[in-house]
Protein backbone atom coordinates (compact mmCIF):
# COMPACT_ATOMS: atom_id res chain seq x y z
CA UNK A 1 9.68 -76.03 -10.70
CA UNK A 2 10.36 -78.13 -7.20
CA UNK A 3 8.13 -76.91 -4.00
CA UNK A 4 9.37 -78.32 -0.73
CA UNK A 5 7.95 -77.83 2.34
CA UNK A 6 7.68 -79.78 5.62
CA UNK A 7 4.48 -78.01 6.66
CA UNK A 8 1.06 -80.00 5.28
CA UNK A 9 -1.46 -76.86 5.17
CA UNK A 10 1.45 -74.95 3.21
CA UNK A 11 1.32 -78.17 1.10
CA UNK A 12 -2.41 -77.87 0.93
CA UNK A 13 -2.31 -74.21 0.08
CA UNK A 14 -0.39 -74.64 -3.11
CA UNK A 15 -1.69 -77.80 -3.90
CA UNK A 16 -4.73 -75.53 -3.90
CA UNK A 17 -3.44 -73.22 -6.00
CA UNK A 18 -2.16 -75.12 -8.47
CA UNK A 19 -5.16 -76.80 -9.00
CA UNK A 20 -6.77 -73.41 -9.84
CA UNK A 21 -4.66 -72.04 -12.29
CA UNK A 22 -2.28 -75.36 -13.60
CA UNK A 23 -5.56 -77.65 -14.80
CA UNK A 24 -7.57 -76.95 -17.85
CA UNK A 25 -10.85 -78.26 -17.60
CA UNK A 26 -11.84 -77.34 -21.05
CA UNK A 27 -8.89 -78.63 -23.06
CA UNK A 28 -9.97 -81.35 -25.37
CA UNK A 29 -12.74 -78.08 -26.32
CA UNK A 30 -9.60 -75.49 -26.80
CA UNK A 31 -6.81 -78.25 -28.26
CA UNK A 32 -6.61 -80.66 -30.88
CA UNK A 33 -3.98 -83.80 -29.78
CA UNK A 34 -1.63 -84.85 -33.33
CA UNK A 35 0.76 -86.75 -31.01
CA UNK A 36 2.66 -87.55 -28.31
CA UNK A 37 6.38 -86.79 -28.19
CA UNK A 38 7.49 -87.37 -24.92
CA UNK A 39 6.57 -89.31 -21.72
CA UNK A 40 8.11 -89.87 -18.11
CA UNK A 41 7.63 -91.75 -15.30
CA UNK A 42 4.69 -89.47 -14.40
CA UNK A 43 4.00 -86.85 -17.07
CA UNK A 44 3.45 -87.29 -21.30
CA UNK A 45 3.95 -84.57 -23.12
CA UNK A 46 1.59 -84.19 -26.78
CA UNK A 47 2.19 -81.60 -29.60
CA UNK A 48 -1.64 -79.95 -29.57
CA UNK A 49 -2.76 -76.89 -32.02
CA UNK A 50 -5.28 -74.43 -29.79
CA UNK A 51 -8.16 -74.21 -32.19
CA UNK A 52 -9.16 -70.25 -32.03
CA UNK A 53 -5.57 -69.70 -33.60
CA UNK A 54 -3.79 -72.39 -34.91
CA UNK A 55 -0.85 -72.19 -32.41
CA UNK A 56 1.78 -74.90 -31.99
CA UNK A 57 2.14 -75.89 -28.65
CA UNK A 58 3.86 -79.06 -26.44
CA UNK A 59 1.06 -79.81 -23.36
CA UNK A 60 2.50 -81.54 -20.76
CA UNK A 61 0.14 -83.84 -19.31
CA UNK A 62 0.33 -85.09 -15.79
CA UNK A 63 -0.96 -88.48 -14.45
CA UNK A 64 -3.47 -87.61 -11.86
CA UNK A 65 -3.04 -90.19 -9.79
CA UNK A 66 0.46 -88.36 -9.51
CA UNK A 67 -1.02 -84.93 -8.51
CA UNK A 68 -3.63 -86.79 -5.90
């Protein structure tokens, strides 16, 4: 998903938002890492199993200096 906007507090807003809801805090708790199958210019993305059920999933990590 792209979000353009000229206006900065807009820009603030759903940087805001994002921040809320898009960043796990608690991940290396909730994930185990096996490997990492893709990367970009600024993203990687790992294959991690959530521990409470033993789901497959691909995490796509951004760098944060990207997100800043």
């Amino acid at each position: 998903m792209e979000i353009f906007t000229a206006d900065k507090l807009n820009y603030e807003i759903w940087k805001s938002h994002f921040r809320r809801y898009a960043i796990l805090n608690n991940f290396h708790e909730a994930f185990s890492v096996s490997k990492m199958i893709g990367k970009g210019s600024f993203a990687k993305v790992y294959c991690a199993t959530k521990k409470e059920n033993n789901n497959q999933y691909a995490i796509k990590a951004f760098s944060k200096s990207f997100m800043s």
